[in-house]
C-alpha atoms as a PDB file:
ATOM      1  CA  UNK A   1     272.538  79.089 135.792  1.00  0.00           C
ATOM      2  CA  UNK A   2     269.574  77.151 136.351  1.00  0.00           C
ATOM      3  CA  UNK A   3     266.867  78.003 139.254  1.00  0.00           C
ATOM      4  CA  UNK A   4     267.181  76.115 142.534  1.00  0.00           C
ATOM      5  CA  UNK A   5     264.356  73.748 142.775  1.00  0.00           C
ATOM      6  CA  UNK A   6     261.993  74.764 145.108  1.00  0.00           C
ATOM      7  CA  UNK A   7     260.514  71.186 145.568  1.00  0.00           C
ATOM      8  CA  UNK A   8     262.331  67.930 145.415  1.00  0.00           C
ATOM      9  CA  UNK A   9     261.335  64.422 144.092  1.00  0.00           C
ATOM     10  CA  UNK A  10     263.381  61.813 145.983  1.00  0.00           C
ATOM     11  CA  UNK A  11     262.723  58.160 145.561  1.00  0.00           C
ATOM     12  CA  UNK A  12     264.952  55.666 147.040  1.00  0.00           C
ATOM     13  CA  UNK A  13     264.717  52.124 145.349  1.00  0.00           C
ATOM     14  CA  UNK A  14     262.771  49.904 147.226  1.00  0.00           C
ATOM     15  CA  UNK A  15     264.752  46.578 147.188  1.00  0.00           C
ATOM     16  CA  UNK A  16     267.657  48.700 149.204  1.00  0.00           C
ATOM     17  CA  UNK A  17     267.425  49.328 152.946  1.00  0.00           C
ATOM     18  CA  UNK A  18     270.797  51.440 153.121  1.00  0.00           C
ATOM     19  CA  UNK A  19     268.836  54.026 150.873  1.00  0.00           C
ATOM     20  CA  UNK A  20     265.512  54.287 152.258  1.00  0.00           C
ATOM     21  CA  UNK A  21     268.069  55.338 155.620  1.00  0.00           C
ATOM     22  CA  UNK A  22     269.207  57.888 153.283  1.00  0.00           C
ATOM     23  CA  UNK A  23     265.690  59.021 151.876  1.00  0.00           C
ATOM     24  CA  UNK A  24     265.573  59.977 155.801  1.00  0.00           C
ATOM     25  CA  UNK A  25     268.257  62.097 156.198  1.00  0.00           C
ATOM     26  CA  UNK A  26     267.675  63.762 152.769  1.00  0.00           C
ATOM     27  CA  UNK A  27     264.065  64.635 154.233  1.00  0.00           C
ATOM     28  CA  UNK A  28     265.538  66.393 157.318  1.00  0.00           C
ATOM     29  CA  UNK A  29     267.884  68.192 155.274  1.00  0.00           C
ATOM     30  CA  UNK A  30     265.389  69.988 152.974  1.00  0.00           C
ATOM     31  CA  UNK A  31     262.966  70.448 155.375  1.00  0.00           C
ATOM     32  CA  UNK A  32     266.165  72.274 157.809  1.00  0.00           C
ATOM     33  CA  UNK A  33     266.615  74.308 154.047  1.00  0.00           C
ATOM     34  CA  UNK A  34     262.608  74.857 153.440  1.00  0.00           C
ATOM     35  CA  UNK A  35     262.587  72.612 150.214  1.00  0.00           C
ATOM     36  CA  UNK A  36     259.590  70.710 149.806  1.00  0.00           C
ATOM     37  CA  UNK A  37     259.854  66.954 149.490  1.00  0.00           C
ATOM     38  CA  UNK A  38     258.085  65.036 146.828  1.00  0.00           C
ATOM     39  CA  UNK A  39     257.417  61.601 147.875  1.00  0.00           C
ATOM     40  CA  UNK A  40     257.501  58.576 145.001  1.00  0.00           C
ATOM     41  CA  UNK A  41     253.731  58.356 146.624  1.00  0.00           C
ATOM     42  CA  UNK A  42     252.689  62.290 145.742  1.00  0.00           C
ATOM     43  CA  UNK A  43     254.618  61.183 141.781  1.00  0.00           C
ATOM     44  CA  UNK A  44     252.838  58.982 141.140  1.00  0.00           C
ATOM     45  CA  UNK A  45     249.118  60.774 141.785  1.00  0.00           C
ATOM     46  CA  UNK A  46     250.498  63.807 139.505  1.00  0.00           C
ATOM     47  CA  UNK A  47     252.488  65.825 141.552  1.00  0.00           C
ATOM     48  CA  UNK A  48     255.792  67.533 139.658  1.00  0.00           C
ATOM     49  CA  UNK A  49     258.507  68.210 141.453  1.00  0.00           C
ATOM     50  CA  UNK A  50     261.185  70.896 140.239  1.00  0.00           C
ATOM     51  CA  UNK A  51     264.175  68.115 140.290  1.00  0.00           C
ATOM     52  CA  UNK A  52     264.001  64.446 141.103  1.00  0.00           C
ATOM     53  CA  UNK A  53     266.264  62.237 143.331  1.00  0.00           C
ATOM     54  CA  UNK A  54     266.915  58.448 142.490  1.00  0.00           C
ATOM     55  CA  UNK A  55     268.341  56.668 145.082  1.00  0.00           C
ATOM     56  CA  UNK A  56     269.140  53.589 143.382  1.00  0.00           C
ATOM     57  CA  UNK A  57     271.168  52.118 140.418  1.00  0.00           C
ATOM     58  CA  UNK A  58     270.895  52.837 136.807  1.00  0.00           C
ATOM     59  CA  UNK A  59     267.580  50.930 136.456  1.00  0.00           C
ATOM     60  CA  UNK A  60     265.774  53.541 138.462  1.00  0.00           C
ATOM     61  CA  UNK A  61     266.926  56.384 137.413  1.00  0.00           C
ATOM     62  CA  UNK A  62     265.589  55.513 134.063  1.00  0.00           C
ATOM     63  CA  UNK A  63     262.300  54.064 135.313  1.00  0.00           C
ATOM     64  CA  UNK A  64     261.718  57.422 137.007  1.00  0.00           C
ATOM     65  CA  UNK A  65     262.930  59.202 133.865  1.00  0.00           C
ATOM     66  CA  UNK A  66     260.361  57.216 131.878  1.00  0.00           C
ATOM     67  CA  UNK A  67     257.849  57.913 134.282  1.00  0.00           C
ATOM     68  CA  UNK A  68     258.249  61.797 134.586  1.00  0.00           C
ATOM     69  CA  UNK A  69     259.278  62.797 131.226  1.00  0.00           C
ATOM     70  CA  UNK A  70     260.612  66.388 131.566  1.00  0.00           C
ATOM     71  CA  UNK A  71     261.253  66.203 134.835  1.00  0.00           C
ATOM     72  CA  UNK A  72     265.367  66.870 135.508  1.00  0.00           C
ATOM     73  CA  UNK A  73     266.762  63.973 137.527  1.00  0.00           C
ATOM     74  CA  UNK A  74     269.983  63.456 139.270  1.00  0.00           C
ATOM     75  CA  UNK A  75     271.029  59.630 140.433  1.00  0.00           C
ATOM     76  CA  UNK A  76     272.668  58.653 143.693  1.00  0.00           C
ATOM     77  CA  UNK A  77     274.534  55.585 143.398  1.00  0.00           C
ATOM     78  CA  UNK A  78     273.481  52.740 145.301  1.00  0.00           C
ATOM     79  CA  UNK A  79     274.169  49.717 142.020  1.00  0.00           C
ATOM     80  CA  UNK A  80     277.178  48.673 141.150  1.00  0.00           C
ATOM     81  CA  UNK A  81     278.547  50.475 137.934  1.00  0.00           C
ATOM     82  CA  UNK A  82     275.872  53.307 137.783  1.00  0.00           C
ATOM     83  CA  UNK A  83     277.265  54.876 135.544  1.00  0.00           C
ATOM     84  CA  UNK A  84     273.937  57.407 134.781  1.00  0.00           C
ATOM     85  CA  UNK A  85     273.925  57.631 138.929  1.00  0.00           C
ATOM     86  CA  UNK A  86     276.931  59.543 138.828  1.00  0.00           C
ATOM     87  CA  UNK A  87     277.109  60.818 142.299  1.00  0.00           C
ATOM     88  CA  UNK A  88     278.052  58.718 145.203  1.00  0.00           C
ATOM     89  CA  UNK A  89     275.980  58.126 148.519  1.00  0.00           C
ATOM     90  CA  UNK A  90     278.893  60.228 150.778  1.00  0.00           C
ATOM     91  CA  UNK A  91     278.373  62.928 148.465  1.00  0.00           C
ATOM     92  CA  UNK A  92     274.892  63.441 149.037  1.00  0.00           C
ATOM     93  CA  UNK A  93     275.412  66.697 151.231  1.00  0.00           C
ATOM     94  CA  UNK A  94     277.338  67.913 148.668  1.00  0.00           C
ATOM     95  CA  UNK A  95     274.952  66.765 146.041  1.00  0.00           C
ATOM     96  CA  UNK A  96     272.268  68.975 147.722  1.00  0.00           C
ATOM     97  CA  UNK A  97     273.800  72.315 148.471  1.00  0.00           C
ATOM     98  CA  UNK A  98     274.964  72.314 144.974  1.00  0.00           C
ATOM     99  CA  UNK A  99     271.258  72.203 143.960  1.00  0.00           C
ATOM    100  CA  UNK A 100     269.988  74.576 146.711  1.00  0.00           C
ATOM    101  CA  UNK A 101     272.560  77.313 145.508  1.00  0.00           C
ATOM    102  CA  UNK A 102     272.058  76.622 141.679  1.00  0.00           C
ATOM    103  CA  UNK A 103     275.091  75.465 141.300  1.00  0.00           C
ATOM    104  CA  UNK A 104     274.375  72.787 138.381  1.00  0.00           C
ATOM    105  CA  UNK A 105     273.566  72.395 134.703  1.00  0.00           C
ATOM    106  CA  UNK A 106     270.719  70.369 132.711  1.00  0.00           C
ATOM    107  CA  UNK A 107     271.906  68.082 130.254  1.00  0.00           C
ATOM    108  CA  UNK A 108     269.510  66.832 127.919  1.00  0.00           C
ATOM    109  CA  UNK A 109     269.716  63.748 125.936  1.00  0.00           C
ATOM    110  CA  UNK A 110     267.445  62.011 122.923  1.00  0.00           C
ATOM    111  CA  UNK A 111     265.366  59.360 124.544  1.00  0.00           C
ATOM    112  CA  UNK A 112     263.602  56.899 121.429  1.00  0.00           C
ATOM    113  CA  UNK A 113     260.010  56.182 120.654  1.00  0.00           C
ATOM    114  CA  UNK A 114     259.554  52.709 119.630  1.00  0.00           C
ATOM    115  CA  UNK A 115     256.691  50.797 117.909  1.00  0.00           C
ATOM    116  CA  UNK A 116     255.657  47.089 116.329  1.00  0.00           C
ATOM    117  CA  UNK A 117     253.834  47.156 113.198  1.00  0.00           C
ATOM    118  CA  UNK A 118     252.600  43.931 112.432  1.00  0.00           C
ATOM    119  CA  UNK A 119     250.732  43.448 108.849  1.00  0.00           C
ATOM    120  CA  UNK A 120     249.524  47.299 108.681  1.00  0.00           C
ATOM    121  CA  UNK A 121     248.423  47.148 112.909  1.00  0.00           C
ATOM    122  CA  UNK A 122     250.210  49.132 115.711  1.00  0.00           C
ATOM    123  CA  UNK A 123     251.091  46.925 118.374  1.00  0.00           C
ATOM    124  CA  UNK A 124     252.551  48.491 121.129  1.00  0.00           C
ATOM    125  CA  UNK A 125     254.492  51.127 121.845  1.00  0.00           C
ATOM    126  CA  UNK A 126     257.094  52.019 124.339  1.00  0.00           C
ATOM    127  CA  UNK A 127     259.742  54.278 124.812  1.00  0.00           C
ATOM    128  CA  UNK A 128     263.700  54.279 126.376  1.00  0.00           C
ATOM    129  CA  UNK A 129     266.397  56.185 127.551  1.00  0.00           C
ATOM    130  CA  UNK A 130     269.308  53.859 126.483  1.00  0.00           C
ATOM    131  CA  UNK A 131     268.669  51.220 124.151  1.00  0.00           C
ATOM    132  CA  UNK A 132     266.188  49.410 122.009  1.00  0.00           C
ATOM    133  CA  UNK A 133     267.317  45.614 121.541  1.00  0.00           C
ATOM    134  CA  UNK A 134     265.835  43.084 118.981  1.00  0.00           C
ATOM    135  CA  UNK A 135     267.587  39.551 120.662  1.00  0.00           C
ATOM    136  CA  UNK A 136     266.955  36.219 119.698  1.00  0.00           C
ATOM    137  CA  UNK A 137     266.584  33.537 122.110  1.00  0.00           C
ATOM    138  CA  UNK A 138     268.530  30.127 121.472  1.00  0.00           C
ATOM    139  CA  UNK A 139     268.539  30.327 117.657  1.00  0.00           C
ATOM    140  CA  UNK A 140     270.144  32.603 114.966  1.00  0.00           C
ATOM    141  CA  UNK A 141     267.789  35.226 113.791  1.00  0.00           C
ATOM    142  CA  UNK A 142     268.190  37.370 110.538  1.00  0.00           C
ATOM    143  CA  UNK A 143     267.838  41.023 111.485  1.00  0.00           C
ATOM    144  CA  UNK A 144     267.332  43.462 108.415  1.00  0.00           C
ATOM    145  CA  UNK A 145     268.034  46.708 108.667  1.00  0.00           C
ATOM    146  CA  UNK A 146     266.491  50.394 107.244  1.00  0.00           C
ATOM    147  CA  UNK A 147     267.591  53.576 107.592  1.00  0.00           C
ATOM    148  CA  UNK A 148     265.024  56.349 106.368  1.00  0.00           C
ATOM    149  CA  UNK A 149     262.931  53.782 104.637  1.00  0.00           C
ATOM    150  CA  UNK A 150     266.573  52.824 102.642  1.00  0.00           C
ATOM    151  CA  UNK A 151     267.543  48.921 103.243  1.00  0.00           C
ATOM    152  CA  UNK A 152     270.382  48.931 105.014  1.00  0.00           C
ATOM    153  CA  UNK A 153     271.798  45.307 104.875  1.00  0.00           C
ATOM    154  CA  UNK A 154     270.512  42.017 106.437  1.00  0.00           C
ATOM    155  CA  UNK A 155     272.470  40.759 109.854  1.00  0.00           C
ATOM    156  CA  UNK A 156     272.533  37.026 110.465  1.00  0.00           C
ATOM    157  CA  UNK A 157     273.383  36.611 114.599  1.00  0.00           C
ATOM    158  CA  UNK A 158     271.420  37.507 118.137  1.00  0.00           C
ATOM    159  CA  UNK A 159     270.120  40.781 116.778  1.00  0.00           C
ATOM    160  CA  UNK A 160     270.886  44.239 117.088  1.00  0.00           C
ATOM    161  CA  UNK A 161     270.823  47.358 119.486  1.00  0.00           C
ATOM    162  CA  UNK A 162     269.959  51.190 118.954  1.00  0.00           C
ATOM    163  CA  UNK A 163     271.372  52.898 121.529  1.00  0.00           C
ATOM    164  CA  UNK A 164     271.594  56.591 123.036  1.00  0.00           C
ATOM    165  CA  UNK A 165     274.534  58.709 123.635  1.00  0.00           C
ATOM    166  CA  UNK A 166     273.761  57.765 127.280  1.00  0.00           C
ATOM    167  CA  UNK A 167     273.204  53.927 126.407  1.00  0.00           C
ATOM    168  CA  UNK A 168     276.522  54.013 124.363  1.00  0.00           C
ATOM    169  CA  UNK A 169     278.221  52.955 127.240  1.00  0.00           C
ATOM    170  CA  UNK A 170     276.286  49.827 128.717  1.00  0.00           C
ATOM    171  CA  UNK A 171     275.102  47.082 126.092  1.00  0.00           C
ATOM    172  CA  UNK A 172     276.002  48.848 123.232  1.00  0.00           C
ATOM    173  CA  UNK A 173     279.624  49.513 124.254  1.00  0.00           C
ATOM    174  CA  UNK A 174     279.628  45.451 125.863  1.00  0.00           C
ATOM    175  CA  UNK A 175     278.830  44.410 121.882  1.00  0.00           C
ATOM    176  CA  UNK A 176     281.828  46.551 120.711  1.00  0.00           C
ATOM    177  CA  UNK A 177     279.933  49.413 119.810  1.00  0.00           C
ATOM    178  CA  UNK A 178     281.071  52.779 119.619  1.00  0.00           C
ATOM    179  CA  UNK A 179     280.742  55.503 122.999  1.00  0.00           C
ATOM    180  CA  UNK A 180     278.737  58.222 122.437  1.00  0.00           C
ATOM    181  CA  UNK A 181     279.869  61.199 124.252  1.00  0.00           C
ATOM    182  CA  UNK A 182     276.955  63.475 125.162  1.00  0.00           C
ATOM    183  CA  UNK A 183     276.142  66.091 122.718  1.00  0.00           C
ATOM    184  CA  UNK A 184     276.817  63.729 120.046  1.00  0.00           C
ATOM    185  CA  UNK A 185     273.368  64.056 117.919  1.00  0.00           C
ATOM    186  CA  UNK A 186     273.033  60.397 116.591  1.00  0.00           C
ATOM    187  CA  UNK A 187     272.038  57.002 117.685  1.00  0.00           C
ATOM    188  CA  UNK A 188     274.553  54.198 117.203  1.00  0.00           C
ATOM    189  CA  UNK A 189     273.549  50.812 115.476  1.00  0.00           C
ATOM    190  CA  UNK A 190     275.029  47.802 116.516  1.00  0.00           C
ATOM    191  CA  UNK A 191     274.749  44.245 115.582  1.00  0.00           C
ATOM    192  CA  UNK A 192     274.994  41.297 117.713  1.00  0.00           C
ATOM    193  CA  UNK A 193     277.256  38.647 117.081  1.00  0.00           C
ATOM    194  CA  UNK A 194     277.061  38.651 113.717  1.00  0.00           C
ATOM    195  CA  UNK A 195     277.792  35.703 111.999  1.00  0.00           C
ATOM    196  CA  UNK A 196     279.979  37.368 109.690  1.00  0.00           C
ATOM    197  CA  UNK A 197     283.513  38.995 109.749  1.00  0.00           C
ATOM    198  CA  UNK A 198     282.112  42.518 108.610  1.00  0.00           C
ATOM    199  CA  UNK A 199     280.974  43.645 112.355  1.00  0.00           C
ATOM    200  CA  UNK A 200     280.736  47.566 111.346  1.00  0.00           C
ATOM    201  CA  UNK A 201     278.568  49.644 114.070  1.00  0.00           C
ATOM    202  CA  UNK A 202     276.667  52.735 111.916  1.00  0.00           C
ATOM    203  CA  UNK A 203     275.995  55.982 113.907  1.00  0.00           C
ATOM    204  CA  UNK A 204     273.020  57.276 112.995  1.00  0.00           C
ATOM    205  CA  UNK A 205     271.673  61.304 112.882  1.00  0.00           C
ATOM    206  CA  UNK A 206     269.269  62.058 115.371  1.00  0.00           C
ATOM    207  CA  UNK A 207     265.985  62.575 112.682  1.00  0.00           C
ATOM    208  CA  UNK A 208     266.972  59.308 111.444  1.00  0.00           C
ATOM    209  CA  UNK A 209     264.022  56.738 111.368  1.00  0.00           C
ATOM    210  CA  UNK A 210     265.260  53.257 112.037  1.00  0.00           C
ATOM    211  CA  UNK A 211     263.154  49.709 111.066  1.00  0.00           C
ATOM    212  CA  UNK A 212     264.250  46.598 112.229  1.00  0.00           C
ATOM    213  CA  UNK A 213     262.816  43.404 110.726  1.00  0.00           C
ATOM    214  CA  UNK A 214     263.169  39.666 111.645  1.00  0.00           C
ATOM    215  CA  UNK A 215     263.602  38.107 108.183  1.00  0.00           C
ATOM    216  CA  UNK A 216     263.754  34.094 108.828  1.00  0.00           C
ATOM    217  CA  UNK A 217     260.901  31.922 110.765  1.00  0.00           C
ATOM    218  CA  UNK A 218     262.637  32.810 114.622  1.00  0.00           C
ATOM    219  CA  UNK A 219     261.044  34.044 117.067  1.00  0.00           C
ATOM    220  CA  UNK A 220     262.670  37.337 118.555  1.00  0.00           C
ATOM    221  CA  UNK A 221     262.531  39.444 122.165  1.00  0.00           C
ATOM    222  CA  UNK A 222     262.381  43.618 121.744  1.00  0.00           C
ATOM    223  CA  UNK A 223     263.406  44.702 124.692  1.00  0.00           C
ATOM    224  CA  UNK A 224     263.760  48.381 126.007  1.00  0.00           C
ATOM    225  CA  UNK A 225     265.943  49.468 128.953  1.00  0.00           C
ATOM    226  CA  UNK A 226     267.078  45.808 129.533  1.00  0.00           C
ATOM    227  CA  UNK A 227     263.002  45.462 129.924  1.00  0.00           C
ATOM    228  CA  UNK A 228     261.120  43.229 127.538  1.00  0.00           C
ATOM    229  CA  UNK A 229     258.431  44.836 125.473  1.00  0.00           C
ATOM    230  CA  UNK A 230     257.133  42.281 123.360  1.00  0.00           C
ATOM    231  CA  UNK A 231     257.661  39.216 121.250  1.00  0.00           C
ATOM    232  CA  UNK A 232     258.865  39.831 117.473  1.00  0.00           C
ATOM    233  CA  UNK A 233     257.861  37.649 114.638  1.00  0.00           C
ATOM    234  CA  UNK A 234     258.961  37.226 111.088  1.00  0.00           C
ATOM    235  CA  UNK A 235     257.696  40.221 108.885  1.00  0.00           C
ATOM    236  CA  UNK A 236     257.023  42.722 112.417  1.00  0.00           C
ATOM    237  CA  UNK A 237     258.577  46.053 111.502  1.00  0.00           C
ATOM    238  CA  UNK A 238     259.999  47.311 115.025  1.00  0.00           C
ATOM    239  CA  UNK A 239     260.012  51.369 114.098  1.00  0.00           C
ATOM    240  CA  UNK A 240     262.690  53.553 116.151  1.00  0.00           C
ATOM    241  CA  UNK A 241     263.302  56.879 115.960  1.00  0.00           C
ATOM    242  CA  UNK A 242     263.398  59.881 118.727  1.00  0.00           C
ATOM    243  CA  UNK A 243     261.003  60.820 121.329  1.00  0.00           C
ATOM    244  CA  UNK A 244     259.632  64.051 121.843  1.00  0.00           C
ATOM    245  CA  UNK A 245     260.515  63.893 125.305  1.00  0.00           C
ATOM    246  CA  UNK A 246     264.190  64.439 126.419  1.00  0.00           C
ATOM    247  CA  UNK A 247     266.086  62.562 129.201  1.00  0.00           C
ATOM    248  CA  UNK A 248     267.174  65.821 131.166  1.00  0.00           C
ATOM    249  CA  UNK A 249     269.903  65.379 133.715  1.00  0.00           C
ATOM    250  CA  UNK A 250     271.069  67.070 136.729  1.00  0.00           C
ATOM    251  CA  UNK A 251     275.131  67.579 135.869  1.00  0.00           C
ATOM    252  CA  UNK A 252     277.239  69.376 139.185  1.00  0.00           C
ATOM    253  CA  UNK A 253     279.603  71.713 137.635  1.00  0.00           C
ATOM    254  CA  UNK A 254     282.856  69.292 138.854  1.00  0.00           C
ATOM    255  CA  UNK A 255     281.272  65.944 137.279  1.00  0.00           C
ATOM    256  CA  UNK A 256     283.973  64.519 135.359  1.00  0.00           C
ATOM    257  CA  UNK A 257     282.270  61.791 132.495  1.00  0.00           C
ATOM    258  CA  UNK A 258     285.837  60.880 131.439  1.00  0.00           C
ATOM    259  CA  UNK A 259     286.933  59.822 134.844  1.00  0.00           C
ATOM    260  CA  UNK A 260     283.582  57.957 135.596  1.00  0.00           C
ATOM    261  CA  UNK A 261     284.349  56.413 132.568  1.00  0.00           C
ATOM    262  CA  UNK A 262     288.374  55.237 133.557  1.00  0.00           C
ATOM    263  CA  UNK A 263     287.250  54.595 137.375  1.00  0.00           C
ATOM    264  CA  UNK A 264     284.005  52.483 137.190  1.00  0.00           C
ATOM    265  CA  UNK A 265     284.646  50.674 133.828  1.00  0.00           C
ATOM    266  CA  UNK A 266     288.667  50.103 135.327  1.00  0.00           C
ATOM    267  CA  UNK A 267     289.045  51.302 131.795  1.00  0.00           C
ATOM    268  CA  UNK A 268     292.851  51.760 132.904  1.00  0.00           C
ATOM    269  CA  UNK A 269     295.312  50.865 129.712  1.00  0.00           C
ATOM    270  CA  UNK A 270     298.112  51.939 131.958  1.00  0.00           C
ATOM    271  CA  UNK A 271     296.901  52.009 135.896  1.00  0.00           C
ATOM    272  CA  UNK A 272     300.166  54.088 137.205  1.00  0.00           C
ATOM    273  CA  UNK A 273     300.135  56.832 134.107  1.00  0.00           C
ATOM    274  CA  UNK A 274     300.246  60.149 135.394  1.00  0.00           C
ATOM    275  CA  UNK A 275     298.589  62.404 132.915  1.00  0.00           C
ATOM    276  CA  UNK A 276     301.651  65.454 131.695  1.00  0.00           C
ATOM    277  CA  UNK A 277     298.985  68.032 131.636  1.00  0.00           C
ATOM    278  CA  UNK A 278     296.682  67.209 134.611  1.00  0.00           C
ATOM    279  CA  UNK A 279     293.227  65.394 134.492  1.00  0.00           C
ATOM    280  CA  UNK A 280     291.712  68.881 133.788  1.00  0.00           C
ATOM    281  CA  UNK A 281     292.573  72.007 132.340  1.00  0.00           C
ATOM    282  CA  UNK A 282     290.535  75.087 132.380  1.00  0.00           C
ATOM    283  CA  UNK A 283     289.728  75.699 128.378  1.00  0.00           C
ATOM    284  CA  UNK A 284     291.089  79.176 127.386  1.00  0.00           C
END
């Protein structure tokens, strides 16, 4: 079992007043247990807490897992789906004696390194926790596609998305693209609207190097996190492939990703079925 963290990073996100009310009960509560408290202020000069709080939706729990690579993180639901956030706000005692008593797991996911090479110079570089999109704007672009330097096929439509076991489930999965449970070692690949009746999503090993190339005279958007990067031109090579730095997350021993999955997504094919052997079983 992991240590419990003797200091605690917890940032509430700053565009919701219900969790900076929060961020102040959370701060009595480890000071009553003698945990230090991190401030997003004291992050952001260098300090490094032994876990990290996000008080927020999805989109800050991957800021701040951008931001402090390495550090684990756990996500407090204040969005709407949050589906990384898995814990909800009335579980937050909860939340915190399971990490004062140890009683949680790191689970560490690929995170991918991205960079533009335009006529033999880097760009820019950037990285992300759930997805790299090339997206066109109002007109058709031609993606082309390479896998380990091997062309792939070319992809007439909006573009396409690389996507992370934990980004399998948000654009990738809204395109029709395959759900990556975690622990799965591979990236999955999928197109856009493609203007074409083959629509096949490739899943990709983790070592994998991935190129992207805008083929036809459009101008594209590459866009990381649901964040946009850059502008892509025709002939930019947009280079994926995995960080160095994993996306570690906090995981209490009684979080359930298949019923997140059913309850948030109403991903209910039949709402009254009652499961014949239970919704969990101990494994023997």
């Amino acid at each position: 079992m992991p240590r419990p963290p003797a200091s605690i990073a917890v940032v509430p996100a700053h565009d919701k007043e219900e969790s900076h009310e929060l961020f102040a009960s959370i701060s009595a509560w480890l000071d009553d247990n003698d945990i230090e408290l991190i401030t997003e202020e004291q992050l952001n000069s260098g300090a490094t807490p032994d876990a990290l709080i996000a008080l927020g939706g999805d989109g800050l729990l991957m800021r701040m897992g951008r931001a402090n690579p390495g550090v684990p993180i756990l996500g407090i639901n204040f969005g709407t789906v949050g589906f990384l956030a898995l814990a909800e706000r009335s579980q937050w005692r909860a939340v915190l004696s399971a990490l004062a008593n140890g009683d949680f797991k790191y689970q560490d996911g690929p995170t991918l390194h991205v960079s533009i090479d335009r006529a033999g110079t880097q760009l820019s570089t950037g990285t992300a926790i759930n997805d790299v999109v090339i997206r066109s704007g109002l007109r058709m672009i031609d993606t082309e596609l390479y896998i380990d330097r091997r062309y792939v096929n070319t992809y007439p439509g909006d573009g396409m998305i690389v996507a992370t076991p934990q980004g399998s489930t948000a654009y990738c999965m809204a395109a029709g693209g395959p759900i990556l449970i975690a622990g799965v070692h591979g990236f999955a690949l999928t197109p856009l609207s493609p203007h074409s009746p083959i629509r096949s999503t490739f899943v990709v090993p983790e070592e994998s190097v991935i190129e992207l190339v805008v083929a036809n005279e459009r101008v594209a958007s590459l866009i990381l996190d649901g964040e946009e990067l850059s502008t892509i031109q025709q002939g930019d090579i947009v280079r994926v492939a995995r960080d160095d730095h994993p996306f570690r997350m906090i995981h209490l021993h009684d979080t359930n990703f298949y019923e997140a999955f059913r309850t948030k997504f109403n991903y209910l094919i039949r709402p009254d079925a009652r499961p014949s052997l239970g919704t969990y079983r101990q494994l023997s």
